[in-house]
C-alpha atoms as a PDB file:
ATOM      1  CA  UNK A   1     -64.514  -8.798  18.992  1.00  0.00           C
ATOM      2  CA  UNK A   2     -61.260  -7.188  17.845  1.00  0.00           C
ATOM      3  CA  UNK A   3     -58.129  -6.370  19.502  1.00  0.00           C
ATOM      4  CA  UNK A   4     -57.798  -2.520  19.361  1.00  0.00           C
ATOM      5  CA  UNK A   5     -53.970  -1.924  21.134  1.00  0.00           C
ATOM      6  CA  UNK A   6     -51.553  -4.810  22.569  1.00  0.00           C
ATOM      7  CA  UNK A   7     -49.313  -3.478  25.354  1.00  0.00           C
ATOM      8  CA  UNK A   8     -46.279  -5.931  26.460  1.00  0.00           C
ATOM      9  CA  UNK A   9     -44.443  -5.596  29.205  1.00  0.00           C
ATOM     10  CA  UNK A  10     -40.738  -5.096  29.137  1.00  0.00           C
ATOM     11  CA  UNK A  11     -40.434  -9.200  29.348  1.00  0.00           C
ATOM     12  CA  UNK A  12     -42.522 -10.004  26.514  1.00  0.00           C
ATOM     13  CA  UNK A  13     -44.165 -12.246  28.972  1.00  0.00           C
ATOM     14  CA  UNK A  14     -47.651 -10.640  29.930  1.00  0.00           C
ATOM     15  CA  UNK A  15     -49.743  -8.515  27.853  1.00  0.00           C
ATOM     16  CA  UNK A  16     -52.846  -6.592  28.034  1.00  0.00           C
ATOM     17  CA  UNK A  17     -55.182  -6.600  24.832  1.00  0.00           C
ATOM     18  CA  UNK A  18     -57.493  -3.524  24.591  1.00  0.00           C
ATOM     19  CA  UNK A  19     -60.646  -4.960  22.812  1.00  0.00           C
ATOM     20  CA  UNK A  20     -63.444  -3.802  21.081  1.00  0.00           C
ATOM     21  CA  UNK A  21     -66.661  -5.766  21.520  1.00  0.00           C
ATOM     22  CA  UNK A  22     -69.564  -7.118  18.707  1.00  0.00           C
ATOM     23  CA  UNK A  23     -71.667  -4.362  20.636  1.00  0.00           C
ATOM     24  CA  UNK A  24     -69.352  -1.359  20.136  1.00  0.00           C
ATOM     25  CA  UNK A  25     -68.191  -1.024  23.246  1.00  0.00           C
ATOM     26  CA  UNK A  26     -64.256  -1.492  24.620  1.00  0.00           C
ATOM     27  CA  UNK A  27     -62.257  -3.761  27.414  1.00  0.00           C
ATOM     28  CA  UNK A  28     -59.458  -5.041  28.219  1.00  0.00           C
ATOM     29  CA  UNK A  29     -57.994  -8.208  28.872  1.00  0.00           C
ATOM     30  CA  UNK A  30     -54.734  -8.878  30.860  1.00  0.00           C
ATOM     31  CA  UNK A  31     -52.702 -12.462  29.482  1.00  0.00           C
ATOM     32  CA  UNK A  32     -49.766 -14.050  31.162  1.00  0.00           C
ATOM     33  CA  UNK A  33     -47.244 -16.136  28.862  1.00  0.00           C
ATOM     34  CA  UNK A  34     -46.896 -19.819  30.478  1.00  0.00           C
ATOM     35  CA  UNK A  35     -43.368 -21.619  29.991  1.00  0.00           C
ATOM     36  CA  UNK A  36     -44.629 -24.449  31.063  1.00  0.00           C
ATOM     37  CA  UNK A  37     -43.352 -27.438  28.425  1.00  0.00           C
ATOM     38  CA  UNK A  38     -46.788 -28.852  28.051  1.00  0.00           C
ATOM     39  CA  UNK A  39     -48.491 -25.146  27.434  1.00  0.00           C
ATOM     40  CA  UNK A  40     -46.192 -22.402  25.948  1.00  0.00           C
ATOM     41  CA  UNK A  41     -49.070 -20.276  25.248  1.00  0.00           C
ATOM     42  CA  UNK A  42     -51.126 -17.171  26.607  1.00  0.00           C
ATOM     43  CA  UNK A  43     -53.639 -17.392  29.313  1.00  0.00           C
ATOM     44  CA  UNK A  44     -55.703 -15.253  30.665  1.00  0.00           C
ATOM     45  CA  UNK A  45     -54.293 -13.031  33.892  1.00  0.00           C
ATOM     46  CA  UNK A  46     -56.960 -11.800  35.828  1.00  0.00           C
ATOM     47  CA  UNK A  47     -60.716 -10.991  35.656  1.00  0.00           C
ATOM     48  CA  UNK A  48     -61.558  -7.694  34.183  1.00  0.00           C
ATOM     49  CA  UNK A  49     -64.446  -8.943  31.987  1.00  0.00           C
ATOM     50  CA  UNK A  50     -66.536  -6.055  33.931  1.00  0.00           C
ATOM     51  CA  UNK A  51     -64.984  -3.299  32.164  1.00  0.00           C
ATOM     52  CA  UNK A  52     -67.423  -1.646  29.400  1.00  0.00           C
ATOM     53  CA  UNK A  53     -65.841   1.827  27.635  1.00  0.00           C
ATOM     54  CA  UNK A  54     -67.375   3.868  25.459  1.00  0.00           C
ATOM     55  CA  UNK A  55     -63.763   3.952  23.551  1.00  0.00           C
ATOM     56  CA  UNK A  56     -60.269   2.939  23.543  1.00  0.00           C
ATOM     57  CA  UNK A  57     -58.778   5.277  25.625  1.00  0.00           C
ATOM     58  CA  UNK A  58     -61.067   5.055  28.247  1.00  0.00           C
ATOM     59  CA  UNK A  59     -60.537   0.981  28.169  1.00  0.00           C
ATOM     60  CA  UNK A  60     -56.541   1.499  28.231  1.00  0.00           C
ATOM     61  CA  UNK A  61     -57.019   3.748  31.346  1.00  0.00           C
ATOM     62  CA  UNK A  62     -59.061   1.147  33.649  1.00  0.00           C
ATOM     63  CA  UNK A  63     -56.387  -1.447  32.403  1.00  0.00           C
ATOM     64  CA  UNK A  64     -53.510   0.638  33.157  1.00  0.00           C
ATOM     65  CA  UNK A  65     -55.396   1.419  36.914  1.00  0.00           C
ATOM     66  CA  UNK A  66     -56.203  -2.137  37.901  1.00  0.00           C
ATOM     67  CA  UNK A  67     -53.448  -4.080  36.234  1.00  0.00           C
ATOM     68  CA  UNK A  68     -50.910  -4.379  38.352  1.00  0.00           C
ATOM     69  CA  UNK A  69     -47.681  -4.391  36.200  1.00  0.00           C
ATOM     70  CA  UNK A  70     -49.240  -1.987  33.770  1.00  0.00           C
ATOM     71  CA  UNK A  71     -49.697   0.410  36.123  1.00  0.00           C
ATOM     72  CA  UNK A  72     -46.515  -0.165  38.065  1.00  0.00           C
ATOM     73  CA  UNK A  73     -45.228   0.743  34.617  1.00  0.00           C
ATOM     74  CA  UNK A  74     -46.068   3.900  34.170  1.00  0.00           C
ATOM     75  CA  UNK A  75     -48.430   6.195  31.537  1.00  0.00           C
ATOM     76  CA  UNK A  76     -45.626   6.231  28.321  1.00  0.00           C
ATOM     77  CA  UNK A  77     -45.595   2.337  28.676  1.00  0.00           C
ATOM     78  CA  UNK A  78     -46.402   1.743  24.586  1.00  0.00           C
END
């Protein structure tokens, strides 16, 4: 797996990682930043493992229609 596109929000505190799979195919997966002292690190935000794309763009759109924040955000989010 590789990450393809990393969108922040305007915080810098969630994330969503497009992905492309071992298989070819593309995702998406949505991370929250935890300030908790004893974590400080991502964690996952979400289950969107279902989402299979034949590309990028197709993965960004499903993320940017069934994450919340992303799609609160608006289509010129980078």
């Amino acid at each position: 797996m590789r990450i393809v596109k990393e969108i922040l929000d305007s915080t810098g505190k969630r994330k969503v990682e497009i992905i492309q799979r071992d298989d070819g195919s593309f995702g998406f997966t949505a991370w929250a930043f935890s300030d908790d002292p004893l974590e400080k690190c991502w964690i996952p935000s979400g289950r969107y493992s279902e989402c299979y794309a034949p590309d990028a763009d197709r993965a960004e759109s499903e993320a940017r229609g069934r994450v919340d924040w992303l799609a609160q955000a608006g289509p010129n989010t980078p």
